[in-house]
Protein backbone atom coordinates (compact mmCIF):
# COMPACT_ATOMS: atom_id res chain seq x y z
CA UNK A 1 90.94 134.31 81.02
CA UNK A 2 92.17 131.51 83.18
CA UNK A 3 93.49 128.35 81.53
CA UNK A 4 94.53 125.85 84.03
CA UNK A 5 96.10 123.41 81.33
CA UNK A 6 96.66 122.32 78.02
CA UNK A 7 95.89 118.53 78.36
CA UNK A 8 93.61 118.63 75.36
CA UNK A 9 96.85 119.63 73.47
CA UNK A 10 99.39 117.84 75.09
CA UNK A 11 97.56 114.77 75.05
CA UNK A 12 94.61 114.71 72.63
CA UNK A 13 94.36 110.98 72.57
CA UNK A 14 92.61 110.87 75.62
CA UNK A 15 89.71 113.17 73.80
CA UNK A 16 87.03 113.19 71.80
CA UNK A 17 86.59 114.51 68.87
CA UNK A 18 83.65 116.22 69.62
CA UNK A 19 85.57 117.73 73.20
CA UNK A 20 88.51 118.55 71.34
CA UNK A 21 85.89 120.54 68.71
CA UNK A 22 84.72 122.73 71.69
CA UNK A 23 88.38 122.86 73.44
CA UNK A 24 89.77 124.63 70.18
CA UNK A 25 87.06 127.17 71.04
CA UNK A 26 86.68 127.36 74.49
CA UNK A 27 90.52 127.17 75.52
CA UNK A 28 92.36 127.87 72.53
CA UNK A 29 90.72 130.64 70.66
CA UNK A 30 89.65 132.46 73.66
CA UNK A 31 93.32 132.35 75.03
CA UNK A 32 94.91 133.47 71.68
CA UNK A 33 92.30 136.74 71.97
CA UNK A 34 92.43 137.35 75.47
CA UNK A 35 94.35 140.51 76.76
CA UNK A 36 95.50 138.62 79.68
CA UNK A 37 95.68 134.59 80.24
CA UNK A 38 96.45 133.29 83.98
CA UNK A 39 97.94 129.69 84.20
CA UNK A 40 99.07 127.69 87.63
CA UNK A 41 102.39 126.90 86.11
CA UNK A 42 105.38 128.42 83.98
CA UNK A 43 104.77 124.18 82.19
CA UNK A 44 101.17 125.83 80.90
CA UNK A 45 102.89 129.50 80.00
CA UNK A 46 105.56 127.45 77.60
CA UNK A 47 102.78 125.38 76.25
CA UNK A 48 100.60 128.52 74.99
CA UNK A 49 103.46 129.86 73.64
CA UNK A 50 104.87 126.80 71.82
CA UNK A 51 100.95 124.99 70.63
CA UNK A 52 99.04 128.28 70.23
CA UNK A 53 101.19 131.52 69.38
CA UNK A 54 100.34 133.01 72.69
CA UNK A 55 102.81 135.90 73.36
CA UNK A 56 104.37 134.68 76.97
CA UNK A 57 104.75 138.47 78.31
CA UNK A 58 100.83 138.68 78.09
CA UNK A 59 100.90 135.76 80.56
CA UNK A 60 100.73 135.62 84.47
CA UNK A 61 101.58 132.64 86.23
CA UNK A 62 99.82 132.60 89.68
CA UNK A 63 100.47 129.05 91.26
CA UNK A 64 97.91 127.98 93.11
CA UNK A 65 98.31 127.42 97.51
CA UNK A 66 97.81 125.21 99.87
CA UNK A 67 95.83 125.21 103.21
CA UNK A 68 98.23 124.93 105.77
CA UNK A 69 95.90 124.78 108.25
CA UNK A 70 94.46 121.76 106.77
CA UNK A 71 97.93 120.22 105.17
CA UNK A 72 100.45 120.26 107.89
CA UNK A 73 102.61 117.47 109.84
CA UNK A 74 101.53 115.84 112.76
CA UNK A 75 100.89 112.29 114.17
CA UNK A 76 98.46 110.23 112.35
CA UNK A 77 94.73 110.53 113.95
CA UNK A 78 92.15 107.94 113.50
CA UNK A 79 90.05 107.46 110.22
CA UNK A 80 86.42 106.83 109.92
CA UNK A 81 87.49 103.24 108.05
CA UNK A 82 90.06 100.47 108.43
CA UNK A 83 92.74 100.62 106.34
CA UNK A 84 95.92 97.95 105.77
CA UNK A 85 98.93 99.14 107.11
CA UNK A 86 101.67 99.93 105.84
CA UNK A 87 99.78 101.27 102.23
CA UNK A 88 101.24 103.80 100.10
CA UNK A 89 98.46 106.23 98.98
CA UNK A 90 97.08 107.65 95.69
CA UNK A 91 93.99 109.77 95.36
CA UNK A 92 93.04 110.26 91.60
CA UNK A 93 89.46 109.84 89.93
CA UNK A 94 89.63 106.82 87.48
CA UNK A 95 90.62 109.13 84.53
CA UNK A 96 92.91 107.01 81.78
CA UNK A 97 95.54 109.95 82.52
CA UNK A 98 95.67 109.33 85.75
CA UNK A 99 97.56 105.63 85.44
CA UNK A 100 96.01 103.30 87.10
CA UNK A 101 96.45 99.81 85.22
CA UNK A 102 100.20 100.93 85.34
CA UNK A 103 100.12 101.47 89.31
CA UNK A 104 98.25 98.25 89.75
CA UNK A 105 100.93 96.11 87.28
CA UNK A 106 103.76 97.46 88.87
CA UNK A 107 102.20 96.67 92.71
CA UNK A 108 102.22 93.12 91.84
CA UNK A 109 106.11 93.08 90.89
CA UNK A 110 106.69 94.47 94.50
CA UNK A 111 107.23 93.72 98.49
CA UNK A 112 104.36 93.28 100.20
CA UNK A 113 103.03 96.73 100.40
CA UNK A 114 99.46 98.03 100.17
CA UNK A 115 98.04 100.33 98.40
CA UNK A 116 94.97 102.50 99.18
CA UNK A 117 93.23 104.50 96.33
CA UNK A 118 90.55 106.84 96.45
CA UNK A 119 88.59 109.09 93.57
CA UNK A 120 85.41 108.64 92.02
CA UNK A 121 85.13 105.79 89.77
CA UNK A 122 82.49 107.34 87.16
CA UNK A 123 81.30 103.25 86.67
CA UNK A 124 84.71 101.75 85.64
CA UNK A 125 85.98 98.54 87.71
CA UNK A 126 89.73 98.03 88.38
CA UNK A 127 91.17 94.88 88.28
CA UNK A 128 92.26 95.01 91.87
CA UNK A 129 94.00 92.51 94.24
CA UNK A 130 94.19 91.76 98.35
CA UNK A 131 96.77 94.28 98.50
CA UNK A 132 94.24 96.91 97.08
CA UNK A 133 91.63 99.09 98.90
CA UNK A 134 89.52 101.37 97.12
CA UNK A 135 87.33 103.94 99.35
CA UNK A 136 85.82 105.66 96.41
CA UNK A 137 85.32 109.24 96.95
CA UNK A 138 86.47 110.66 100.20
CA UNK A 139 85.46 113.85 102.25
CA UNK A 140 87.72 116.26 101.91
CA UNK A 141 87.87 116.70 105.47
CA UNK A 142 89.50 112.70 105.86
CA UNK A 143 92.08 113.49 103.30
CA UNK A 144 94.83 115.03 105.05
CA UNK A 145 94.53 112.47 108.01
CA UNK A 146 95.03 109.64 105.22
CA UNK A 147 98.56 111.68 104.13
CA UNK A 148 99.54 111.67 107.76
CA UNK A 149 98.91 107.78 108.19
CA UNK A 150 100.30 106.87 104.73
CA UNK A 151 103.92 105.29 104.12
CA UNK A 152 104.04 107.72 101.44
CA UNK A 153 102.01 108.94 98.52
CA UNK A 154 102.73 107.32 94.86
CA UNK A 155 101.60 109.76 92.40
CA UNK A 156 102.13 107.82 88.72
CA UNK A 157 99.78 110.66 86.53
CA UNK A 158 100.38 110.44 83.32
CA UNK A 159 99.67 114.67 83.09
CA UNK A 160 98.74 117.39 85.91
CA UNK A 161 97.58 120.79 84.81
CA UNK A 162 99.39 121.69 88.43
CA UNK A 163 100.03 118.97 90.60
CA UNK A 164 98.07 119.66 93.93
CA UNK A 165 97.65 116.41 95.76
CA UNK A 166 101.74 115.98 95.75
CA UNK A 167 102.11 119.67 96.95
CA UNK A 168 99.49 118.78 99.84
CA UNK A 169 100.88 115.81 100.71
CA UNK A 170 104.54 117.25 100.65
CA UNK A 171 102.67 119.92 103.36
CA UNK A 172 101.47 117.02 105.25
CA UNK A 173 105.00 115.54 105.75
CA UNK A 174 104.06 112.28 103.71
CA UNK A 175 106.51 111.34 101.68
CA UNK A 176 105.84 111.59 97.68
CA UNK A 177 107.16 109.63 94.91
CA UNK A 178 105.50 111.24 91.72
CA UNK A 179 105.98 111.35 87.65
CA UNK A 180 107.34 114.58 86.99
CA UNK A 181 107.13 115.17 83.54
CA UNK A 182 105.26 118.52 83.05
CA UNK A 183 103.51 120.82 85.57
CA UNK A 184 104.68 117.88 87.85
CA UNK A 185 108.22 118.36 88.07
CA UNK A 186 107.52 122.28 88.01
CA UNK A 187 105.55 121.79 91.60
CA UNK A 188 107.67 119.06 92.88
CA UNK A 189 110.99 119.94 92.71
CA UNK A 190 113.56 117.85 93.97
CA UNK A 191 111.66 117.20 97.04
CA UNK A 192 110.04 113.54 95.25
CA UNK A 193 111.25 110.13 94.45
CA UNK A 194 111.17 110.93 90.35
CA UNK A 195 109.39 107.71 88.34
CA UNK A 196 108.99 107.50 84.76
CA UNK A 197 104.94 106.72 84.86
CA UNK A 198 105.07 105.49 81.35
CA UNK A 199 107.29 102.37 82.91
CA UNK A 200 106.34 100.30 84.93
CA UNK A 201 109.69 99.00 86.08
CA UNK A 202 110.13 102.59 87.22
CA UNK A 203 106.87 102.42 88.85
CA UNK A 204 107.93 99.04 90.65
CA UNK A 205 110.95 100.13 91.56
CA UNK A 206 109.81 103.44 93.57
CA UNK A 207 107.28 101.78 95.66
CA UNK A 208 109.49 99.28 96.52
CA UNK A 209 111.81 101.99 97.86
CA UNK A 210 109.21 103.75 99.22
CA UNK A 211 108.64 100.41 101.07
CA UNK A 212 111.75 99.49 102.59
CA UNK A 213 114.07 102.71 102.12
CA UNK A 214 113.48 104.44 105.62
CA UNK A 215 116.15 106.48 105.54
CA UNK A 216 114.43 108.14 102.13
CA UNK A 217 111.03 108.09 103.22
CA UNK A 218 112.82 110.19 106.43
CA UNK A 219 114.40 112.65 104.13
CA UNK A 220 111.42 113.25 101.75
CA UNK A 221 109.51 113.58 104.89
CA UNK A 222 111.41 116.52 106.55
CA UNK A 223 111.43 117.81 102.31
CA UNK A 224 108.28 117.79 101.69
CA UNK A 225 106.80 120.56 104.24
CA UNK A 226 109.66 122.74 103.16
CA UNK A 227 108.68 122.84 99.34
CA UNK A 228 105.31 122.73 100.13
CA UNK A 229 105.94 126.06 102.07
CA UNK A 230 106.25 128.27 99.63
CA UNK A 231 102.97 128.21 98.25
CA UNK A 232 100.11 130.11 99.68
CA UNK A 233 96.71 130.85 98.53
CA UNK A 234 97.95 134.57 100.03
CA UNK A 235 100.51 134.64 97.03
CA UNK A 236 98.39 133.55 94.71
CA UNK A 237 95.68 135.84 95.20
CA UNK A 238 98.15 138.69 94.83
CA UNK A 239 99.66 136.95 91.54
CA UNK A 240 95.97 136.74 89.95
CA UNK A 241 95.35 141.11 91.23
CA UNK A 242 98.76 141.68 88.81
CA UNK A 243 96.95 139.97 85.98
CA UNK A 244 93.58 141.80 86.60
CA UNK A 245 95.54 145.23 87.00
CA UNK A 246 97.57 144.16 83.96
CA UNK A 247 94.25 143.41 81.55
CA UNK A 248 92.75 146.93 82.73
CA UNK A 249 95.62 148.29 81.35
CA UNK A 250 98.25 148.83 84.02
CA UNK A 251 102.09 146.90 83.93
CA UNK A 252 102.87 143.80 84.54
């Protein structure tokens, strides 16, 4: 089986009773009697292993990749919308894990940056401010040009299961300053401005760098690409044939 993340676990506040009824079945029981489980991160592998009893050598880690032809640097091309510029981006459905009455208190404490969000808002209204543009969902297609125009990307998630839309941005050249607790810091690396998204002093005080700290935003840039280099949908395809071989028996 495949178990991208332990979230229900990890952070069962954010479920209900009745989802963390059919988690214990779906996730949990199916992982503890699987021959094989495949998670995106080593953060997912420890977390079996320490919450359910899952032996880690019966455990492949197969990150996932990125679409470098998609994510890559390159100057900033027009969008189908106007946008206020400078704007730090962050591109998260409206999930509670995802931060965003932290992101919007800390913008307020801050220079005179905006900020763009984008992510489906399943009905729920944010309490937003002139400084705050909300497109909703957006076409995959528009995304990468939005990394490319962006100051930089603030990434404040309370919990990632992997951590993609740092890792594309980083392949984008945008600059990222992102939580790293978890899966996060796993993908990230040192190649982010670290916050603590539980404060949001922390918060405050990376998107004001982010705002006036060129000479950062310059060397996350050049970072960023590098990281993000390493991981290929190539590599993880091959990662996910070891499991497969492993479960019908063979070594992994």
């Amino acid at each position: 089986m495949t178990l991208h993340d332990l979230q229900h676990v990890e952070l069962p506040e954010y479920f209900s009773r009745g989802e963390r009824a059919f988690r214990r079945l779906a996730y949990d029981r199916a992982a503890r009697t699987a021959d094989v489980v495949v998670t995106p991160t080593e953060h997912a592998r420890d977390m079996l292993a320490e919450r359910l009893g899952v032996d880690p050598a019966r455990v492949v880690v197969a990150p996932h990749g990125v679409d470098h032809d998609r994510f890559h640097p390159g100057a900033p091309t027009e969008l189908p919308f106007d946008l206020p510029e400078p704007f730090l981006y962050y591109p998260a459905n409206l999930w509670p894990h995802k931060n965003h009455d932290r992101l919007l208190q800390a913008l307020a404490r801050t220079a005179d940056i905006n900020l763009v969000l984008s992510g489906n808002t399943y009905g729920r209204a944010l309490e937003t401010s002139d400084r705050v543009t909300h497109l909703g969902f957006v076409d995959h297609a528009v995304v990468p040009a939005l990394m490319r125009r962006a100051r930089a990307m603030i990434f404040p998630s309370l919990f990632e299961g992997f951590g993609q839309p740092p890792l594309e941005a980083m392949a984008c050249g945008c600059a990222v300053a992102s939580s790293v607790r978890g899966a996060l810091g796993e993908v990230c690396g040192d190649a982010v401005l670290a916050l603590d998204p539980l404060d949001v002093g922390s918060i405050a005080a990376a998107i004001d760098t982010l705002a006036r700290d060129d000479a950062l935003v310059a060397r996350l840039e050049a970072a960023g690409p590098e990281r993000a280099r390493t991981y290929t949908w190539e590599r993880s395809a091959e990662l996910h044939m070891r499991a497969y071989e492993f479960a019908s028996g063979g070594q992994q």
